[in-house]
C-alpha atoms as a PDB file:
ATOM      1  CA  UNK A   1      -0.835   1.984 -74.039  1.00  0.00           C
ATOM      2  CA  UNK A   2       2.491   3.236 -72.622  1.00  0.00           C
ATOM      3  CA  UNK A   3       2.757   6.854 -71.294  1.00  0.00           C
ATOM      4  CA  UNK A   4       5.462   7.313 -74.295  1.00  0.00           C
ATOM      5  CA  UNK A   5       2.895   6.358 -76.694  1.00  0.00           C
ATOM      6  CA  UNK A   6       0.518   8.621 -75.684  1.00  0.00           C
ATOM      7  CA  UNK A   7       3.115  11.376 -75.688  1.00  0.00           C
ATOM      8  CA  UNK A   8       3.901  10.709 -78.922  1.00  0.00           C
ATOM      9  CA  UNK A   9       0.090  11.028 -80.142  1.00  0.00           C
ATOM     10  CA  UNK A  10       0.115  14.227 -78.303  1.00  0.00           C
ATOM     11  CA  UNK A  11       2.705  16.174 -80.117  1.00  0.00           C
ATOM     12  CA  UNK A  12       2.496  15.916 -83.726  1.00  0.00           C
ATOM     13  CA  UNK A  13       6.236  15.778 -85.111  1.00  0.00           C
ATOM     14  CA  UNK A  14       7.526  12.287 -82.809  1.00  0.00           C
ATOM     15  CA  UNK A  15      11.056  14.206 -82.027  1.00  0.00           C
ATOM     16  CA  UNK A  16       9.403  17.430 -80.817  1.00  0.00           C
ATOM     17  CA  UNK A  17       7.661  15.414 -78.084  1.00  0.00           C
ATOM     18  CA  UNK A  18      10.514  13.534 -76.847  1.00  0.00           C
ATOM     19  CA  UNK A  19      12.901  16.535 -76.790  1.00  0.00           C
ATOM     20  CA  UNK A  20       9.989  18.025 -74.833  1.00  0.00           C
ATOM     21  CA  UNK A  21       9.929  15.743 -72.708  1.00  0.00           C
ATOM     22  CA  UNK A  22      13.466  15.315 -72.453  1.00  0.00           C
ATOM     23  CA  UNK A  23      13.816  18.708 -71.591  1.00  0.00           C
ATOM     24  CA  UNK A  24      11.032  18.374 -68.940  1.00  0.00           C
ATOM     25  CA  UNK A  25      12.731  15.831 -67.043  1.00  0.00           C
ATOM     26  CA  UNK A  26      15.998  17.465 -67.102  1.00  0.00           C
ATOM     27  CA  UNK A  27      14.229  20.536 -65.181  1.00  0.00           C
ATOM     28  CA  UNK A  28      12.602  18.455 -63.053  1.00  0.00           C
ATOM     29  CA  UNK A  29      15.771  16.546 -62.493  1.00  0.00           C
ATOM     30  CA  UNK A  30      17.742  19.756 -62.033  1.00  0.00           C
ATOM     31  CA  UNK A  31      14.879  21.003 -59.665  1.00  0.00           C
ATOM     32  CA  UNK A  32      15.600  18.214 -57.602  1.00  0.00           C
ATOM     33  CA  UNK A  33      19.128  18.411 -57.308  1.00  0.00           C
ATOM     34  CA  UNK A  34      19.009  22.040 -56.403  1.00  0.00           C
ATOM     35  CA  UNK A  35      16.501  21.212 -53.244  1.00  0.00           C
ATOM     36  CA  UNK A  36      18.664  18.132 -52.702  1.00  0.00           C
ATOM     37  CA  UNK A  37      21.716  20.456 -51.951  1.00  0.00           C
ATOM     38  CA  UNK A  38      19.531  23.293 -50.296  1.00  0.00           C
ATOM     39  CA  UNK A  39      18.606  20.608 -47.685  1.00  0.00           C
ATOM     40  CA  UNK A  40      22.192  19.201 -47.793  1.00  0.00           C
ATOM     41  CA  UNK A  41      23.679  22.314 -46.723  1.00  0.00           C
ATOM     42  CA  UNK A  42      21.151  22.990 -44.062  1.00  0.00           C
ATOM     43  CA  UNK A  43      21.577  19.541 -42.921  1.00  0.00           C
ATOM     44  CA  UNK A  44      25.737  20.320 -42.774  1.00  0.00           C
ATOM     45  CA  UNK A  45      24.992  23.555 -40.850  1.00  0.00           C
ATOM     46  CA  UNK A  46      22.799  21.642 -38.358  1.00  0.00           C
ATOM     47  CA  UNK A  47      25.412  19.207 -38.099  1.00  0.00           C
ATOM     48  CA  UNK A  48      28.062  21.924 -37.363  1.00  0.00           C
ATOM     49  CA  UNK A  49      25.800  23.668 -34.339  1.00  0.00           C
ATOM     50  CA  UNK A  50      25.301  20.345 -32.577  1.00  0.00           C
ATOM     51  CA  UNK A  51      29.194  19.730 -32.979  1.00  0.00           C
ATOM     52  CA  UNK A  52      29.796  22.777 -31.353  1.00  0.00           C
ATOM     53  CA  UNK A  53      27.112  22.003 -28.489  1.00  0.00           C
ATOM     54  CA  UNK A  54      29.094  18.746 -28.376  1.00  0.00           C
ATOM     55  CA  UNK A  55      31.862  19.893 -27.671  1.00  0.00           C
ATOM     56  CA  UNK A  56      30.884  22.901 -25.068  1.00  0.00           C
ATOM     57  CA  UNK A  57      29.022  20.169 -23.257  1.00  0.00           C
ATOM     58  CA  UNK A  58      31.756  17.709 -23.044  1.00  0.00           C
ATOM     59  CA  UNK A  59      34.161  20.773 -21.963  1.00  0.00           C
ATOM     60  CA  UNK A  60      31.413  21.580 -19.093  1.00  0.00           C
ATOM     61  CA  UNK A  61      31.291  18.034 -18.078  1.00  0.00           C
ATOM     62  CA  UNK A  62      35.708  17.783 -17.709  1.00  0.00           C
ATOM     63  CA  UNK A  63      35.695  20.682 -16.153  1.00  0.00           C
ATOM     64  CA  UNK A  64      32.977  19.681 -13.678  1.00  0.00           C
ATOM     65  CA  UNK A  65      34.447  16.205 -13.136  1.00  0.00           C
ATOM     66  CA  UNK A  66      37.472  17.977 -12.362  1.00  0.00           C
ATOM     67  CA  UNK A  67      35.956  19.858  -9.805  1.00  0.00           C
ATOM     68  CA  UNK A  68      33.962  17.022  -8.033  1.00  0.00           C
ATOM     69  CA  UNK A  69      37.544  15.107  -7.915  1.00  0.00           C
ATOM     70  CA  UNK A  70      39.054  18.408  -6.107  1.00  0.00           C
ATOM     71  CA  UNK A  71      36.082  18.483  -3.995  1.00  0.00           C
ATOM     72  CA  UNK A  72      36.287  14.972  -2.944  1.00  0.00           C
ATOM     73  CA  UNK A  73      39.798  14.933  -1.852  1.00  0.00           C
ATOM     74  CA  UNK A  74      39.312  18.104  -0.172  1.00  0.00           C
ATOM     75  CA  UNK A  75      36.120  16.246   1.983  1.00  0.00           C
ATOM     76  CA  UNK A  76      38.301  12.926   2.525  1.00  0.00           C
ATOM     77  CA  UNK A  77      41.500  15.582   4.006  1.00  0.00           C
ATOM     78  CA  UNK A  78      38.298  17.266   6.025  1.00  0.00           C
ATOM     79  CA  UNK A  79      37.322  14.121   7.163  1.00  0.00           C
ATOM     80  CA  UNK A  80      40.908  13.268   8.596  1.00  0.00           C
ATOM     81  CA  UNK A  81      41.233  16.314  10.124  1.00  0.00           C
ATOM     82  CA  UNK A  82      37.802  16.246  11.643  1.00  0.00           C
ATOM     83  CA  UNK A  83      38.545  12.921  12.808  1.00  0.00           C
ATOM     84  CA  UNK A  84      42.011  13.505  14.440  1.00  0.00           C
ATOM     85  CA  UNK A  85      40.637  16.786  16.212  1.00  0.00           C
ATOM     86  CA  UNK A  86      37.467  14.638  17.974  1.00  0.00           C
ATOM     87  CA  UNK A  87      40.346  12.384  18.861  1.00  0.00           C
ATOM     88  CA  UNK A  88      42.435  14.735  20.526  1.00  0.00           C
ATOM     89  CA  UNK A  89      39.268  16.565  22.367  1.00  0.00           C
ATOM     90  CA  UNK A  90      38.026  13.097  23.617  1.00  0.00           C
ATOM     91  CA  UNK A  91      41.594  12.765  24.605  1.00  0.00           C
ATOM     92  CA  UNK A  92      41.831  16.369  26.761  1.00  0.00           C
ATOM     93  CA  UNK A  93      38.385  15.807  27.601  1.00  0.00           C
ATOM     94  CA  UNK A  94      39.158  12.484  29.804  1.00  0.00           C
ATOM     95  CA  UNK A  95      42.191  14.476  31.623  1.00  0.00           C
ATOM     96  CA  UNK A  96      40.146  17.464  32.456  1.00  0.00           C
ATOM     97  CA  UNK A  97      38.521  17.606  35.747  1.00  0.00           C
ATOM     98  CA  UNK A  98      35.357  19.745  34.774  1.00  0.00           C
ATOM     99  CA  UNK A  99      34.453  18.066  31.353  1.00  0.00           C
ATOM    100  CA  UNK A 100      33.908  15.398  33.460  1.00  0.00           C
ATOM    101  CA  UNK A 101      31.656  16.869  35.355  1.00  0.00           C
ATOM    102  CA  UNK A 102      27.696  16.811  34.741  1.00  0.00           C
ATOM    103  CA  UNK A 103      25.868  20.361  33.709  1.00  0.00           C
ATOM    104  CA  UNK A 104      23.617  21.380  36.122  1.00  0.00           C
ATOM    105  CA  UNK A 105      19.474  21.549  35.265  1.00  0.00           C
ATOM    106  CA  UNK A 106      19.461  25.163  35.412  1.00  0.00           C
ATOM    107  CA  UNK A 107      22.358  25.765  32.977  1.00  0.00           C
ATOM    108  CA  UNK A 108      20.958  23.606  30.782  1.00  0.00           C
ATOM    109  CA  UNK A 109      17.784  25.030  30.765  1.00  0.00           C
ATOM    110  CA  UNK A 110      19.085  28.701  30.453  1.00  0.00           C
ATOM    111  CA  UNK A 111      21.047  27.234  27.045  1.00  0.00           C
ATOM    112  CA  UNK A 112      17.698  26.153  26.090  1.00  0.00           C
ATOM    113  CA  UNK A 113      15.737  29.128  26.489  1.00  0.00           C
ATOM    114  CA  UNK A 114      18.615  31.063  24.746  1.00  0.00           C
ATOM    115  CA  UNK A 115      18.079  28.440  21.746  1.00  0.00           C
ATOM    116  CA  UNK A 116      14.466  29.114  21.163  1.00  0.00           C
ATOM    117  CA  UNK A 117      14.677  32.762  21.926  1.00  0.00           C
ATOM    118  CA  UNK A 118      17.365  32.955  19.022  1.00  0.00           C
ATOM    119  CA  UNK A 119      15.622  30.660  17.056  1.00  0.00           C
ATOM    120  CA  UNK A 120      12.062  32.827  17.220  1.00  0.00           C
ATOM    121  CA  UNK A 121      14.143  36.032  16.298  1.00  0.00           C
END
């Protein structure tokens, strides 16, 4: 027997248990729809907050790229100049007299002691 069937054997006048019914599942229905939007609109607002994380993230990251690009041109120019002033002391170096010369021991070991006594302070 179909569930109609036995709604109909339920209520006594067959129109009074179909507009009951009827009624039912609209309220149901409309139950349904309301939740159905409630989660819709929390579902937009979520949407909306990771958007805006989005979008502070990706300003973070151009803003950091830009700052790794200034930072490696800065370390290349570094590099250059760190490059052409070894140069030009190797150069003076070979002309001086003295820089050619080798440190005594005692020098040496007086830098030394200097080191660890600065280092142990």
């Amino acid at each position: 027997m179909s569930w109609l069937l036995i709604l109909k054997k339920l209520f006594w006048p067959a129109g009074v248990g179909l507009a009951l019914l009827a009624v039912w599942w609209l309220q149901h229905m409309q139950a349904m729809q309301d939740a159905l939007q409630k989660e819709n609109t929390m579902l937009g607002q979520q949407v909306r907050q990771y958007q805006d994380q989005l979008e502070k993230q990706q300003a973070q990251f151009a803003k950091l790229s830009q700052t790794l690009n200034r930072n490696e041109v800065a370390k290349r120019i570094a590099e250059g100049e760190s490059h052409a002033i070894e140069k030009k002391l190797r150069s003076l170096q070979t002309m001086d007299h003295c820089a050619r010369q080798p440190v005594p021991a005692a020098i040496i070991s007086l830098q030394r002691d200097a080191i660890r006594k600065g280092a142990a302070d």
